[in-house]
Protein backbone atom coordinates (compact mmCIF):
# COMPACT_ATOMS: atom_id res chain seq x y z
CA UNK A 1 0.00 0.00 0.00
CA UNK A 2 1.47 3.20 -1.51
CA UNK A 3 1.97 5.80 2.15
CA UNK A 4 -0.28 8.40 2.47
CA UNK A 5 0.74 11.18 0.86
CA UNK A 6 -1.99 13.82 1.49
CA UNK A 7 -0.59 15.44 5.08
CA UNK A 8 2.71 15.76 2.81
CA UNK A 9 3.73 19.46 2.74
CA UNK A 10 4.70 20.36 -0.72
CA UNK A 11 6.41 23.48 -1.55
CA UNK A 12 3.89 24.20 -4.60
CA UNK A 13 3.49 28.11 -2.85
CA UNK A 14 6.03 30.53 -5.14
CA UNK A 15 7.42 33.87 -3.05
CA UNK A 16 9.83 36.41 -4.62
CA UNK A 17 12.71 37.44 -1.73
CA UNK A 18 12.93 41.13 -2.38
CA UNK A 19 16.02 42.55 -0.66
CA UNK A 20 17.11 45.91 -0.54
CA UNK A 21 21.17 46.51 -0.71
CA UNK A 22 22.38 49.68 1.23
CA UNK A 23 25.88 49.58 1.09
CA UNK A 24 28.43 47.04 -1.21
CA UNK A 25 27.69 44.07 0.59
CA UNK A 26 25.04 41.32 0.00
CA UNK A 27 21.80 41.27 2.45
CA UNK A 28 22.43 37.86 3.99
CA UNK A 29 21.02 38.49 6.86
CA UNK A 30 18.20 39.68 5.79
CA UNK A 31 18.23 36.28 3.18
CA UNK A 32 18.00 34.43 6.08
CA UNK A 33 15.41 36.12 8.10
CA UNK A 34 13.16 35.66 4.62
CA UNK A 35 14.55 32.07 4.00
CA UNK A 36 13.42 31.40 7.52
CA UNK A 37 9.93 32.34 7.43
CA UNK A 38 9.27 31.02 4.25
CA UNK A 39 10.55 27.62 5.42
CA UNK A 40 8.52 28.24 8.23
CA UNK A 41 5.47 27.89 5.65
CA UNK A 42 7.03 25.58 3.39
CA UNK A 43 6.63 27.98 0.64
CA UNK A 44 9.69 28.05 -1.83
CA UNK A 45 11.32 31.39 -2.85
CA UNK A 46 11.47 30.90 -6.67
CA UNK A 47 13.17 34.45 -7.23
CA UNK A 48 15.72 36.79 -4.90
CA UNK A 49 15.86 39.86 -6.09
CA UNK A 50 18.54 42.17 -4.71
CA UNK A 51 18.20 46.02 -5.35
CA UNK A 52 20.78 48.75 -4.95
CA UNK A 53 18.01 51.33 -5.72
CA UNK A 54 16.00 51.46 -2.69
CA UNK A 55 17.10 54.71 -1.13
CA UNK A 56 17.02 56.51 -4.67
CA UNK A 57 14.02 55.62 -5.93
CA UNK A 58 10.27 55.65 -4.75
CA UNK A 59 8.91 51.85 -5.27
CA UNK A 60 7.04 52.90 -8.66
CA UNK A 61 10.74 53.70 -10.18
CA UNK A 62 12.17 50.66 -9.07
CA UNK A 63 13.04 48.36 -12.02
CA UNK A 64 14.15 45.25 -9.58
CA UNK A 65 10.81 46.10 -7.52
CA UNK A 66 8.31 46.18 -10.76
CA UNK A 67 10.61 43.25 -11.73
CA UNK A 68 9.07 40.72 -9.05
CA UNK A 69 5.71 42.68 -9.51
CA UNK A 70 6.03 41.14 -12.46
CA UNK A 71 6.26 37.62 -11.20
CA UNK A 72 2.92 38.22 -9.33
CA UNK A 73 1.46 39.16 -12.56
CA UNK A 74 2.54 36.70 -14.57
CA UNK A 75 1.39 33.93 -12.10
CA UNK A 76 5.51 32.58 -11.42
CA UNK A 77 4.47 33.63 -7.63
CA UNK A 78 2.05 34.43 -5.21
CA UNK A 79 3.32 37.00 -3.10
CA UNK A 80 6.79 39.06 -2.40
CA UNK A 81 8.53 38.37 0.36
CA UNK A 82 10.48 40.81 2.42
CA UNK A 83 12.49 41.11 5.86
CA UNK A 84 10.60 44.69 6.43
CA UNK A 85 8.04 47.26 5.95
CA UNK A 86 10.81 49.94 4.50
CA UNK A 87 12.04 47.73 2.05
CA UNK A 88 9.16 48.66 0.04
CA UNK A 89 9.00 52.08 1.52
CA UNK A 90 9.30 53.69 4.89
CA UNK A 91 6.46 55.94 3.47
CA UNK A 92 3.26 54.18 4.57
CA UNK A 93 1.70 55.60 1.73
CA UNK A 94 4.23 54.58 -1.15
CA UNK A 95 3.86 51.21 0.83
CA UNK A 96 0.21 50.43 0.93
CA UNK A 97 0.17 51.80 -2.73
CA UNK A 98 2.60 49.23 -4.07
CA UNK A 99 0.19 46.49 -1.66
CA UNK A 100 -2.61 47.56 -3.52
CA UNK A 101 -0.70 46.82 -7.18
CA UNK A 102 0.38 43.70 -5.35
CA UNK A 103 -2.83 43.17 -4.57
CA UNK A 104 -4.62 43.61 -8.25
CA UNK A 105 -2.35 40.95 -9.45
CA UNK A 106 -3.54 38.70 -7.12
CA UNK A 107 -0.66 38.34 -4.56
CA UNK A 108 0.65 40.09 -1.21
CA UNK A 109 3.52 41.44 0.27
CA UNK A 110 4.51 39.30 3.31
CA UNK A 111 7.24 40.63 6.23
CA UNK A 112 8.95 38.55 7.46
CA UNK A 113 9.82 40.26 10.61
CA UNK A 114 9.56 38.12 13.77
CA UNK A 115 6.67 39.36 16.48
């Protein structure tokens, strides 16, 4: 008899990792703190994006942002994953803007901040 497969987690749920870089070295910790929780949920990140933008730009004029927007949109994931609120935008406005975009392509913006 074949074992019961249906309390298997899969990792079928697709998450961009979008990191903001501030300085010349590589967010890992901020990686991990996204790797983490999306383990957490079993999802699988499918896409890290890394942008050196962030403090130049507003999130509309982010090419590496509208790039896993894009993702969303095209159905390769279901929601963007990041380690904070201000990696979007500090700007709760800019922020729940680029949510609602997020949103209209049927995903979400998940932190992955701990409690």
């Amino acid at each position: 008899m074949p074992p019961n497969t249906s309390c298997t987690p899969t990792r079928d749920f697709q998450v961009v990792a979008y990191l903001a870089k501030t300085n010349s070295y590589f967010p890992e910790r901020e990686l991990s703190a996204c790797e983490a929780y999306a383990h957490a949920f079993n999802w699988n990140i499918s896409l890290i994006v890394v942008d050196d933008e962030v403090d130049m730009k507003g999130p509309q004029h982010r090419p590496m942002l509208q790039a896993a927007l894009r993702q969303i949109r095209d159905s390769q994931a279901g929601a963007i994953l990041v380690p904070t609120k201000a990696t979007i935008s500090p700007i709760d406005g800019e922020f729940n803007e680029f949510a609602e975009r997020v949103e209209k392509a049927s995903g979400f913006i998940q932190i992955a901040t701990r409690r």
